[in-house]
Protein backbone atom coordinates (compact mmCIF):
# COMPACT_ATOMS: atom_id res chain seq x y z
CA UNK A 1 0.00 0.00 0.00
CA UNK A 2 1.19 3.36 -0.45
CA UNK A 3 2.39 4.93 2.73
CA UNK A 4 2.37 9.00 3.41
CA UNK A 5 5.59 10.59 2.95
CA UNK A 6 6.74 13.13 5.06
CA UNK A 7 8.59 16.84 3.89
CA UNK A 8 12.02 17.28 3.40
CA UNK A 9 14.84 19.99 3.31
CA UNK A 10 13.73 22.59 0.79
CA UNK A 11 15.10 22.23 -2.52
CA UNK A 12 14.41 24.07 -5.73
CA UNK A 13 15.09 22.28 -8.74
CA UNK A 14 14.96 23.31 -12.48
CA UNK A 15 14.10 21.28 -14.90
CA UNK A 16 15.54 20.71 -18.37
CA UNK A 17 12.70 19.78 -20.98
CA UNK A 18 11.02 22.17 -23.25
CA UNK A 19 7.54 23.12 -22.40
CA UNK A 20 7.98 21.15 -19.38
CA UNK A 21 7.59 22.60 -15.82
CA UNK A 22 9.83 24.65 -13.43
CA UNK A 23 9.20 23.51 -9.75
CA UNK A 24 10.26 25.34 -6.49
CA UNK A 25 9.83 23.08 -3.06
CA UNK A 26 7.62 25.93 -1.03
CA UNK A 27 9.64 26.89 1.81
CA UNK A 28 6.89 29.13 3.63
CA UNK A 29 3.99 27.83 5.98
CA UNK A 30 1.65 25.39 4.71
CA UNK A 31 -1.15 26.56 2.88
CA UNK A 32 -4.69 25.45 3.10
CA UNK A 33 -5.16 21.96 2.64
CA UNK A 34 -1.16 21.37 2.92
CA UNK A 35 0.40 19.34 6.05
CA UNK A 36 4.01 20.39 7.79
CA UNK A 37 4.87 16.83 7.72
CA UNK A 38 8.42 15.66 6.41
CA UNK A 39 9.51 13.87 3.75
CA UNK A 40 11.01 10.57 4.66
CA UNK A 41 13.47 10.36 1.82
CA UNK A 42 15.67 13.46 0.69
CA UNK A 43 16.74 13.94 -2.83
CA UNK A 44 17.14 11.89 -5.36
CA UNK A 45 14.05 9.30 -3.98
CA UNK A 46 11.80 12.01 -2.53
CA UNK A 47 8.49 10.71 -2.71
CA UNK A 48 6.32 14.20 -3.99
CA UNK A 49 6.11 17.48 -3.45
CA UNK A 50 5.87 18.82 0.58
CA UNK A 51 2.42 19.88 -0.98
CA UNK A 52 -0.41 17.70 0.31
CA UNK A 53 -3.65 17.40 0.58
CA UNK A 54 -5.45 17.27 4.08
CA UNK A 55 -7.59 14.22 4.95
CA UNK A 56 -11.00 16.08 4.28
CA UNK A 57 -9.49 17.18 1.07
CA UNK A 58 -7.86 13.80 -0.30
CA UNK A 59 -8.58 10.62 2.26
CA UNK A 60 -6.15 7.88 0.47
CA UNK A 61 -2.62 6.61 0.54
CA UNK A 62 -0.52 9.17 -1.21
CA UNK A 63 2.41 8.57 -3.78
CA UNK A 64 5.38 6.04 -3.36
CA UNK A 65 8.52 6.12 -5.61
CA UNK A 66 9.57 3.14 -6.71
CA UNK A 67 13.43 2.88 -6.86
CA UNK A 68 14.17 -0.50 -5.68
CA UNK A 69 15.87 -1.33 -9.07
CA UNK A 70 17.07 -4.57 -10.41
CA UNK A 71 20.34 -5.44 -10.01
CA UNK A 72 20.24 -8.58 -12.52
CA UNK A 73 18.49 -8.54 -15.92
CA UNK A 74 16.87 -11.88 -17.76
CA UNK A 75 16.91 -12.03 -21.50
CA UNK A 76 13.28 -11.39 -23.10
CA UNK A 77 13.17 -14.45 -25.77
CA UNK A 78 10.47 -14.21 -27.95
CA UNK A 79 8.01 -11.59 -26.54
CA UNK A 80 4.41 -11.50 -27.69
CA UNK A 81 5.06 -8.52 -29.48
CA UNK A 82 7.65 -9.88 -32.15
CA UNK A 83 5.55 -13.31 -31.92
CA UNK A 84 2.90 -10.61 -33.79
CA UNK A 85 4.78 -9.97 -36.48
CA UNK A 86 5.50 -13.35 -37.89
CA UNK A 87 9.08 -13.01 -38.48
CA UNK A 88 7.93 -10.31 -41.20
CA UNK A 89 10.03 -6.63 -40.73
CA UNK A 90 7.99 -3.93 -38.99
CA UNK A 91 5.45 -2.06 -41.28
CA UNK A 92 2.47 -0.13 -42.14
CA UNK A 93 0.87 -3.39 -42.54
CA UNK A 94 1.62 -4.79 -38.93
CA UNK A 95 2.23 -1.93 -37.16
CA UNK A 96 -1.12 -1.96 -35.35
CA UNK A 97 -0.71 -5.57 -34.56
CA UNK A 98 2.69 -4.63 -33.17
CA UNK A 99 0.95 -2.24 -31.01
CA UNK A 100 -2.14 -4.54 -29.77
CA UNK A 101 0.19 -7.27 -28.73
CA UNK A 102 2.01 -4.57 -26.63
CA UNK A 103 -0.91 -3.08 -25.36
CA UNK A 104 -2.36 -6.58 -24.10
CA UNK A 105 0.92 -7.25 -22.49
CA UNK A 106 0.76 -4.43 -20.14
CA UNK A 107 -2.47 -4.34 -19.22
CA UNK A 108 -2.64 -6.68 -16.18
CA UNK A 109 0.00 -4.25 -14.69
CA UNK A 110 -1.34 -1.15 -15.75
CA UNK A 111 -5.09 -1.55 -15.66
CA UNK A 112 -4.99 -1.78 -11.52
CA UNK A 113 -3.58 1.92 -11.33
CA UNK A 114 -7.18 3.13 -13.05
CA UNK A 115 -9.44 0.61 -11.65
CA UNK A 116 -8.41 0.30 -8.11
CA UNK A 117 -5.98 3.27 -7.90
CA UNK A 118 -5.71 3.76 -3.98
CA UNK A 119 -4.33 -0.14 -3.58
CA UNK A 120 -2.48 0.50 -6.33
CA UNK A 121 1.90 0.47 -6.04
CA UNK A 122 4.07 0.80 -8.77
CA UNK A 123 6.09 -1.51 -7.29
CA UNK A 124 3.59 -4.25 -6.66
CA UNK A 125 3.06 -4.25 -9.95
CA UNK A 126 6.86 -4.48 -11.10
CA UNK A 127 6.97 -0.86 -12.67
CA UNK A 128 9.86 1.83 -11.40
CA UNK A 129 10.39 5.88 -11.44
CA UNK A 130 12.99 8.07 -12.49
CA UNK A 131 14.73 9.16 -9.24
CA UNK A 132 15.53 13.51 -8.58
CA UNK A 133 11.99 14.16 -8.90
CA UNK A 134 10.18 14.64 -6.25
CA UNK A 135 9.94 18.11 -5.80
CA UNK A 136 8.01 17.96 -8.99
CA UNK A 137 5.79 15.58 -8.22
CA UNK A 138 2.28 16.24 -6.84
CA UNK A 139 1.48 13.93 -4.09
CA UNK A 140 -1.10 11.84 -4.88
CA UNK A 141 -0.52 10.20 -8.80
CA UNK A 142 2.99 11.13 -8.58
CA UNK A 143 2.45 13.17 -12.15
CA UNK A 144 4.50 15.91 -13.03
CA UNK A 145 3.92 19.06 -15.74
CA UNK A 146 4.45 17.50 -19.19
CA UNK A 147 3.87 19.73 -22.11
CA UNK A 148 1.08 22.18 -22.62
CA UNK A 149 -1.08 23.24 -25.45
CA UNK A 150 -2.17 27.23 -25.78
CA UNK A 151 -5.56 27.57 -26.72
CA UNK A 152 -6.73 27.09 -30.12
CA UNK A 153 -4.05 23.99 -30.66
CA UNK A 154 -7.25 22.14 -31.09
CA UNK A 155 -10.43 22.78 -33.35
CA UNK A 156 -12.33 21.76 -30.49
CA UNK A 157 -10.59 23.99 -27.29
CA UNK A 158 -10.59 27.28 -26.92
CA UNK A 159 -8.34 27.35 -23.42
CA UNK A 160 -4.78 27.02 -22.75
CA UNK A 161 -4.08 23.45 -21.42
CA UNK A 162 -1.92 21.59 -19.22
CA UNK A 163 -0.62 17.68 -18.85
CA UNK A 164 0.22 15.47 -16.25
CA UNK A 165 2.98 12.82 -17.65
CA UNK A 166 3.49 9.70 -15.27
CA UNK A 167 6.64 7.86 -16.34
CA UNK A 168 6.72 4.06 -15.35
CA UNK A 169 9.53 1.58 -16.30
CA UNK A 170 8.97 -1.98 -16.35
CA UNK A 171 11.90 -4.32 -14.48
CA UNK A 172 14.19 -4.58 -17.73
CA UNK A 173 14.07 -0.87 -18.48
CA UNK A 174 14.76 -0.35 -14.24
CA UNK A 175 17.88 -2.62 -14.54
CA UNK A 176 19.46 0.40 -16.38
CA UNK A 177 18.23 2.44 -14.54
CA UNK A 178 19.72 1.08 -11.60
CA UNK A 179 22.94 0.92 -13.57
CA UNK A 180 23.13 4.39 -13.38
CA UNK A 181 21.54 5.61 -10.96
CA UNK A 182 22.70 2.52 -8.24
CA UNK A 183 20.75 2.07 -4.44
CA UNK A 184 21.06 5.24 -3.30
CA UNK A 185 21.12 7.61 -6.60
CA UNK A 186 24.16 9.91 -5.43
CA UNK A 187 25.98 9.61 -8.06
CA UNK A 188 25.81 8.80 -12.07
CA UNK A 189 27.13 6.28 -13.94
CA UNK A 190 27.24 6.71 -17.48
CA UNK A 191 30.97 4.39 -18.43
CA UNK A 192 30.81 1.43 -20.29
CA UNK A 193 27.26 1.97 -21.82
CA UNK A 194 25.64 1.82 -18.89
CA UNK A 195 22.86 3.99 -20.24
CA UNK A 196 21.78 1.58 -23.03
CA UNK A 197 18.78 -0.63 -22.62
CA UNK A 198 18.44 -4.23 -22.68
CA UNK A 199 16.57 -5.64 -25.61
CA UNK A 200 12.86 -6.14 -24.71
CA UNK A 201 12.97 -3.14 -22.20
CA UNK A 202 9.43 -1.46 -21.72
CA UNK A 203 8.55 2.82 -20.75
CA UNK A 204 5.03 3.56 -20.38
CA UNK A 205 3.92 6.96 -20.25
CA UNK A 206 0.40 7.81 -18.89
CA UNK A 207 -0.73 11.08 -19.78
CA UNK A 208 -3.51 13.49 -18.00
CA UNK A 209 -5.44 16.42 -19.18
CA UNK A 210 -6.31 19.38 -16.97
CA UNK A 211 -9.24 20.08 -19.10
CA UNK A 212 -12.27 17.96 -18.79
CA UNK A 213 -15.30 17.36 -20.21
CA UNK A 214 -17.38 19.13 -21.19
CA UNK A 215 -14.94 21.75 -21.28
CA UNK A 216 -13.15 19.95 -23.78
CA UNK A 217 -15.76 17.67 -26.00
CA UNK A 218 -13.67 15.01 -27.01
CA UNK A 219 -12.65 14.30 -23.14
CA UNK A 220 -16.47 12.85 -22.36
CA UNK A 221 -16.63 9.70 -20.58
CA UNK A 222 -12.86 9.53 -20.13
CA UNK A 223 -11.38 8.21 -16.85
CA UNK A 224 -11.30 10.75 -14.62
CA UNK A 225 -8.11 11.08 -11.62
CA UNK A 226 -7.38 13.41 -9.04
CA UNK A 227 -3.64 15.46 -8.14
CA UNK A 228 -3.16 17.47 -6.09
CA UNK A 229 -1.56 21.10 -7.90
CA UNK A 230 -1.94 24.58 -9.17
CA UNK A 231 -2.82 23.92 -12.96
CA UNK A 232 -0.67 26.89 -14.39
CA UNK A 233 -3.16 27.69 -17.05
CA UNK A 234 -5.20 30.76 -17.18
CA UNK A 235 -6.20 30.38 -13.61
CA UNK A 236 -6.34 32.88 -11.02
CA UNK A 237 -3.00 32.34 -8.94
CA UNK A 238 -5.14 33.09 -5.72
CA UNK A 239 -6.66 29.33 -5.99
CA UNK A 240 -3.37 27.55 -4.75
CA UNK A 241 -2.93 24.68 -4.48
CA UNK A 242 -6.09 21.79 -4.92
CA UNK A 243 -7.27 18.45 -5.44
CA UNK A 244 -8.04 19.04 -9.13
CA UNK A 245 -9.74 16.45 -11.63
CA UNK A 246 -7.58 15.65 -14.78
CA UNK A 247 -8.68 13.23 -17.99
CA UNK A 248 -6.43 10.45 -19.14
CA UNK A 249 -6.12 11.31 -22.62
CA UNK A 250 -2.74 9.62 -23.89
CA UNK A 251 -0.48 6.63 -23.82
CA UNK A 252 2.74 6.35 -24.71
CA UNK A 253 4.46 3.06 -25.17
CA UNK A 254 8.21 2.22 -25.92
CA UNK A 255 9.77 -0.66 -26.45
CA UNK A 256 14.04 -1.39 -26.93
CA UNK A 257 13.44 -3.84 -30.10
CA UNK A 258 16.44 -3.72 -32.41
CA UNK A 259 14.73 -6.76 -34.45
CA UNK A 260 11.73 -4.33 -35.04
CA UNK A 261 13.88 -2.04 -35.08
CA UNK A 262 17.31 -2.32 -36.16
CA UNK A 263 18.55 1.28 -37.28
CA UNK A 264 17.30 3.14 -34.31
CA UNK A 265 16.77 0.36 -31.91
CA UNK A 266 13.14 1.24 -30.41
CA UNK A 267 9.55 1.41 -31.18
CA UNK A 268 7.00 4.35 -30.36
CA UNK A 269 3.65 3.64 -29.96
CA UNK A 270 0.81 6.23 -28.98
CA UNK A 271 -2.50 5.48 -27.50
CA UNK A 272 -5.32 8.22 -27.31
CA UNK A 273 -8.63 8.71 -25.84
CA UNK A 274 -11.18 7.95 -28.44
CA UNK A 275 -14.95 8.69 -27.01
CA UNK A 276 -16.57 7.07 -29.99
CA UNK A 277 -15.32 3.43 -29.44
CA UNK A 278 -18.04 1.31 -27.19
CA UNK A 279 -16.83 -0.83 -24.50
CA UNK A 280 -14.31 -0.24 -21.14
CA UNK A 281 -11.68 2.48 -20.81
CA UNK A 282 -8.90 0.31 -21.90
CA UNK A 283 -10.85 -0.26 -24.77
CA UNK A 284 -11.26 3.60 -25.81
CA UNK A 285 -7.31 4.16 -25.95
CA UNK A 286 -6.61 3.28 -29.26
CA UNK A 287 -4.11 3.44 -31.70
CA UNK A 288 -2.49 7.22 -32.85
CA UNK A 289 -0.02 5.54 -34.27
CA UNK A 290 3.53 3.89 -34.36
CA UNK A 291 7.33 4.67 -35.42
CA UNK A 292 10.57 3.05 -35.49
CA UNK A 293 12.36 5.63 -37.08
CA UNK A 294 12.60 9.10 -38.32
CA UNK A 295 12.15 8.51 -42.02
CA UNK A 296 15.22 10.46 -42.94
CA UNK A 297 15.11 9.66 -46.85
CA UNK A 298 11.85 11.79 -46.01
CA UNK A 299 12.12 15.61 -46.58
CA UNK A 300 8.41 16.81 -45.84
CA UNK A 301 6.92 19.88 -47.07
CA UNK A 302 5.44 22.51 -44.27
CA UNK A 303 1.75 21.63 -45.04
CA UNK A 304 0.00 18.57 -46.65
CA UNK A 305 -0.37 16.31 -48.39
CA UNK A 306 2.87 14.90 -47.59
CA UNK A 307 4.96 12.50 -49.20
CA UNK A 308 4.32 8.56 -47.69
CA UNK A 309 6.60 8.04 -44.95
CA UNK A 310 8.29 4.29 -44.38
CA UNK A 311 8.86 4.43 -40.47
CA UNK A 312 5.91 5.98 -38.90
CA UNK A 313 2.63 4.36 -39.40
CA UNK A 314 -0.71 6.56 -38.02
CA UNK A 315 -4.25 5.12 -37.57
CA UNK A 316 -6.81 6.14 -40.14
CA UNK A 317 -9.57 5.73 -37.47
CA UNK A 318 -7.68 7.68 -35.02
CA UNK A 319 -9.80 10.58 -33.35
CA UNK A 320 -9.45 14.12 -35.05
CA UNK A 321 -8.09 15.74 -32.26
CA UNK A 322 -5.02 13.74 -32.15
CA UNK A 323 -4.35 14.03 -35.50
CA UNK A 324 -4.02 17.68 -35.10
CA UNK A 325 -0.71 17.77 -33.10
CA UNK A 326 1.42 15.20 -35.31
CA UNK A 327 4.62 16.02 -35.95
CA UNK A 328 6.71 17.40 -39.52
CA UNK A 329 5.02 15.23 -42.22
CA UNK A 330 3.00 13.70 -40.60
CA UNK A 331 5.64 11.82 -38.34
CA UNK A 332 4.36 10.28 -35.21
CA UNK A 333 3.57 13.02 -32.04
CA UNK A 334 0.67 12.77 -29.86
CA UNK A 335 -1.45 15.76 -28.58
CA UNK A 336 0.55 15.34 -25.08
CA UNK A 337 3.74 16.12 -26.95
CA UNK A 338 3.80 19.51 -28.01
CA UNK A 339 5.10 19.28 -32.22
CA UNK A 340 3.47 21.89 -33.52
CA UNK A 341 4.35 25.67 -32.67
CA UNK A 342 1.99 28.39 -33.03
CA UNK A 343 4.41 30.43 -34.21
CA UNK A 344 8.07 30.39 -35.07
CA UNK A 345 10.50 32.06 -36.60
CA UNK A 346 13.23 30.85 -39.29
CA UNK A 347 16.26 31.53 -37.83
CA UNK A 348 18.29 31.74 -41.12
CA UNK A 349 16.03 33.77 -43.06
CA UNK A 350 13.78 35.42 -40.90
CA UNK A 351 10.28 34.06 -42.08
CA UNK A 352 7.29 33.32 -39.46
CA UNK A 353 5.81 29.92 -39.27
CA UNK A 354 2.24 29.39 -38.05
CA UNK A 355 1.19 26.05 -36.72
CA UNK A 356 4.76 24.71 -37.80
CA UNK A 357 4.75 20.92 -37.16
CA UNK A 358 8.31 20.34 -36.21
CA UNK A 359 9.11 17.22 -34.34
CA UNK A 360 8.58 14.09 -33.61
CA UNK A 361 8.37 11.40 -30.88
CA UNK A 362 11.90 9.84 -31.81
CA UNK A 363 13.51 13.30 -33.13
CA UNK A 364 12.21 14.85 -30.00
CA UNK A 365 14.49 12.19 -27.77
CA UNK A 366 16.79 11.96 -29.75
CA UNK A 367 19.25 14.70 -28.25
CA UNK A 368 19.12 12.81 -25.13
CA UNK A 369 22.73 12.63 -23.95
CA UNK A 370 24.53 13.64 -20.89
CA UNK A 371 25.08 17.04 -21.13
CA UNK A 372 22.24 20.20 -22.66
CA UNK A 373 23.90 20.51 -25.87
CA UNK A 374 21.25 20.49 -28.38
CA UNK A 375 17.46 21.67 -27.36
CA UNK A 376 14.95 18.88 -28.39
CA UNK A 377 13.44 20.90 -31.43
CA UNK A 378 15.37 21.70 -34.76
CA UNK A 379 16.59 25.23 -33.27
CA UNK A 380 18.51 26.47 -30.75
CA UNK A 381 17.84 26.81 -26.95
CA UNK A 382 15.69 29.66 -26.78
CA UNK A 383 16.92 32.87 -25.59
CA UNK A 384 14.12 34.79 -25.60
CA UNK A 385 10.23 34.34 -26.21
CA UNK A 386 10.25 33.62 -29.78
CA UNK A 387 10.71 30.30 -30.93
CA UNK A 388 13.74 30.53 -33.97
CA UNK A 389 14.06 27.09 -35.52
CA UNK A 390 16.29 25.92 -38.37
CA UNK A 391 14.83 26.17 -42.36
CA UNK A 392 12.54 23.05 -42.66
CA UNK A 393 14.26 20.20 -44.73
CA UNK A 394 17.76 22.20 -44.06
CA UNK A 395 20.91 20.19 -43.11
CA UNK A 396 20.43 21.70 -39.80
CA UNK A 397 17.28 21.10 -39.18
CA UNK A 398 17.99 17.30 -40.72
CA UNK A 399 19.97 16.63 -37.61
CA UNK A 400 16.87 15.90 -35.52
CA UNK A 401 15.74 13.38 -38.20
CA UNK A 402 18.34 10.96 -38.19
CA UNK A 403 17.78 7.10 -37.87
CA UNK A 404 20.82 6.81 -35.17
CA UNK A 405 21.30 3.85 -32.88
CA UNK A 406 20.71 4.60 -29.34
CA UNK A 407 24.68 4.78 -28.25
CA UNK A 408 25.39 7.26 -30.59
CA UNK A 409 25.41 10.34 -29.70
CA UNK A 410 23.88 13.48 -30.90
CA UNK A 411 26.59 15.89 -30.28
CA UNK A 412 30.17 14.60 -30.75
CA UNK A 413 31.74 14.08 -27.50
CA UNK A 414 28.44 13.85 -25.52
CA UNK A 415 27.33 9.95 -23.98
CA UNK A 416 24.51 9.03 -25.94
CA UNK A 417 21.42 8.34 -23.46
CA UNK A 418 19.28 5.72 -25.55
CA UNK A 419 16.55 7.86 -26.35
CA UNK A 420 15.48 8.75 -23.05
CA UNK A 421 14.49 11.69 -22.97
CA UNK A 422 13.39 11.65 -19.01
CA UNK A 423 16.16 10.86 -17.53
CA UNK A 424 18.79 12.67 -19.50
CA UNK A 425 16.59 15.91 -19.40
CA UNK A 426 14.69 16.08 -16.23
CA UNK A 427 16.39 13.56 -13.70
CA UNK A 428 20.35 14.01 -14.38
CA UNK A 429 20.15 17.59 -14.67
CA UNK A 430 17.90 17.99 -11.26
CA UNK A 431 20.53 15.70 -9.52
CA UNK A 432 23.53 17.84 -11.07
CA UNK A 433 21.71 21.51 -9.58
CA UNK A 434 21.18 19.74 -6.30
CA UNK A 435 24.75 18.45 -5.91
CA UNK A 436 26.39 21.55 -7.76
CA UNK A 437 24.45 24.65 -7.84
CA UNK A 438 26.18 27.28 -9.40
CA UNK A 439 28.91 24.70 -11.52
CA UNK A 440 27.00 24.62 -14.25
CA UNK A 441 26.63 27.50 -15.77
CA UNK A 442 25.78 26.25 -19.63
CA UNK A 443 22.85 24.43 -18.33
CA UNK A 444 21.94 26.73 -15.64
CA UNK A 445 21.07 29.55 -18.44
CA UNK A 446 19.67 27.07 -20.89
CA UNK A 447 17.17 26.05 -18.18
CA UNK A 448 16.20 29.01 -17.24
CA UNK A 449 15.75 30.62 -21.12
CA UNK A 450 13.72 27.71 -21.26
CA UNK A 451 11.68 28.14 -18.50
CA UNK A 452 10.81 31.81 -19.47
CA UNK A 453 10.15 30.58 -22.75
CA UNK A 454 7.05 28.53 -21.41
CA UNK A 455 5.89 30.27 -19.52
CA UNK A 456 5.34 33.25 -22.39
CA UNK A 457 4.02 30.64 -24.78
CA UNK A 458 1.72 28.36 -22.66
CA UNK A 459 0.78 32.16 -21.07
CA UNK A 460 1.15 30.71 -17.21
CA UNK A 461 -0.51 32.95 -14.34
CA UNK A 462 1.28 30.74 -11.57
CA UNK A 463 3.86 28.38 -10.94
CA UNK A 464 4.55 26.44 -7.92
């Protein structure tokens, strides 16, 4: 059962991730609704933020980390997933199939987090967290601010919006992150590939909508969760802190397949909220879509119709909205991932670019390495509130859509962080401000342009 976790030490963290969230520990008296309890566990395995909901507000076990992580690692021979296939190579004609036999396999050990959420542990279920967290966190999913959407992304929402992402590794994936990250996650260990994944690892990503329904249409009937936060979207900053309802509307899963996949090594697959499809909530997240690579022979125009791409395959019968925030060409991005831009700017020539799809699930991770070199759009880290990206289809740009392996790097001399974009983004850099503020000074100014940039284009009233 999850137990209540009590406050530590103050510590403000920034985080590196574009439009993801900058979060402060609040060092003043608790607010309404908040407790002056202590954390049990400083640092990197913090359970949650120290703010939490009072008993009449929120009357169930709170959020546990899960860090325990393997220290052995079996081989996964012949998983259901490839078993789909056949023995025939990934493609548009069994990429759904590939994604169905995934989404069956997880389901015993994700389905109890929605259906009987309070007795639900991540770790009685064999799933593990990214450690350096927890002043992120809110303290009853564990969820922290993913990307936003301004208003308008959507034909049918006329409000800014915000997600809650909720990262869970099954116990392959956690064996490397163990190998980093060891028992007590002090230090980081990055030598002798200790970042890369073992074949058959598995990342889910749940992802939550502040805006329900029927503020937002499409959300009706969705499962509905409670966390416990500010929702930094239009909102009057006097509200504080609350148990607030959020809509899971996305689900991300990954897989470390280099027979599916053997130039890039993984497979993303996206699940959305569709309200149409009868039957139980499991059965309403269908497919968005899949990709294995970033279809680099590909060089997409700015608007459709766009030239058929070979490693990203997206559902026909997918819902509207979700087709609304995929990435350049059409490449694989759900509405949780922020790939299109209002507006941007090129940075070579000037010209503005509205609605600019720009990214993609595997471009987007692929700059994952251990150092902020390269931001995780085709542009440089912002440095001020306008967006400047490279030319479309440029050699620049082109960077972000190469089919690299996961140990290659995306800057020369970097380590190369197998596509995870989590921990080589959010968790090493929180660990490396803890243990060094004030070393760091590169990645010190790129997170905080980056956290100004946000918070002009997602237009924020508060931030915890």
């Amino acid at each position: 059962m999850k137990k209540k976790s009590t406050l530590a030490a103050a510590l403000c963290i920034p985080v590196v991730i574009f439009f993801a969230a900058y979060s402060c520990v609040n060092t003043s008296k608790p607010k309404d609704g908040e407790t002056s309890e202590t954390l049990q566990l400083d640092g990197a395995f913090q359970n949650h933020r120290d703010s939490v909901p009072s008993k009449s507000q929120y009357d169930a076990p709170l959020f546990v980390l899960s860090h325990d992580y393997p220290t052995t690692v079996a081989p996964v021979v012949n998983p259901p997933w490839q078993q789909a296939l056949n023995g025939q190579p990934l493609s548009s004609a069994n990429a759904l199939i590939f994604m169905d036999s995934l989404k069956s396999y997880i389901a015993p050990n994700v389905l109890p987090f929605f259906t009987d959420n309070a007795a639900w542990t991540a770790a009685q279920y064999g799933w593990f967290h990214e450690p350096w967290l927890g002043t992120q966190r809110e303290a009853i999913l564990g969820t922290y601010l993913g990307n936003g959407n301004p208003a308008n992304m959507f034909k049918s929402l006329k409000v800014d919006e915000a997600g809650y992402v909720l990262v869970l590794y099954d116990s392959t994936a956690a064996y490397t992150v163990g190998q980093i990250w060891g028992k007590t996650g002090e230090k980081v260990n990055l030598i002798n590939n200790a970042s890369q994944f073992t074949e058959g690892s598995i990342v889910v990503k749940l992802a939550f909508s502040n805006i329900n329904y029927p503020e937002w249409p499409v959300m009706k009937d969705a499962q509905i969760m409670s966390v416990y936060d500010t929702i930094p979207t239009g909102e009057d900053p006097r509200g504080g802190y609350q148990v607030r309802k959020v809509s899971f509307f996305q689900m991300d899963v990954i897989v470390k397949d280099s027979i599916a996949s053997p130039q890039t090594g993984w497979v993303y697959s996206t699940f959305v909220y569709n309200k149409d499809v009868q039957g139980s909530l499991w059965d309403k997240m269908v497919p968005l879509g899949a990709m294995w690579g970033n279809d680099p022979g590909v060089n997409s125009p700015l608007s459709p119709p766009y030239p058929p791409l070979y490693e990203t395959v997206i559902n026909p019968a997918a819902p509207q909205y979700s087709t609304e925030t995929l990435g350049w060409g059409g490449r694989l991005s759900g509405p949780n991932d922020g790939a299109v831009a209002q507006l941007a700017y090129d940075i070579n020539t000037g010209q503005p670019y509205k609605n600019l799809a720009l990214s993609s699930c595997m471009s987007c991770h692929s700059p994952a390495q251990d150092a902020f070199v390269s931001f995780l759009l085709p542009g440089p880290v912002p440095t001020s509130d306008s967006l400047l990206v490279f030319t479309p289809g440029g050699p620049q740009w082109n960077l972000w859509f190469r089919n690299n392996y996961g140990n290659i790097p995306f800057d020369t001399g970097q380590v190369a962080m197998d596509y995870d974009m989590v921990m080589a983004f959010k968790s090493i850099p929180a660990y490396e401000q803890a243990k060094s503020p004030g070393q760091s000074t590169r990645l010190t100014n790129n997170i905080e342009a980056i956290r100004k940039f946000r918070r002009h284009n997602t237009r924020s009233r508060f931030w915890h």
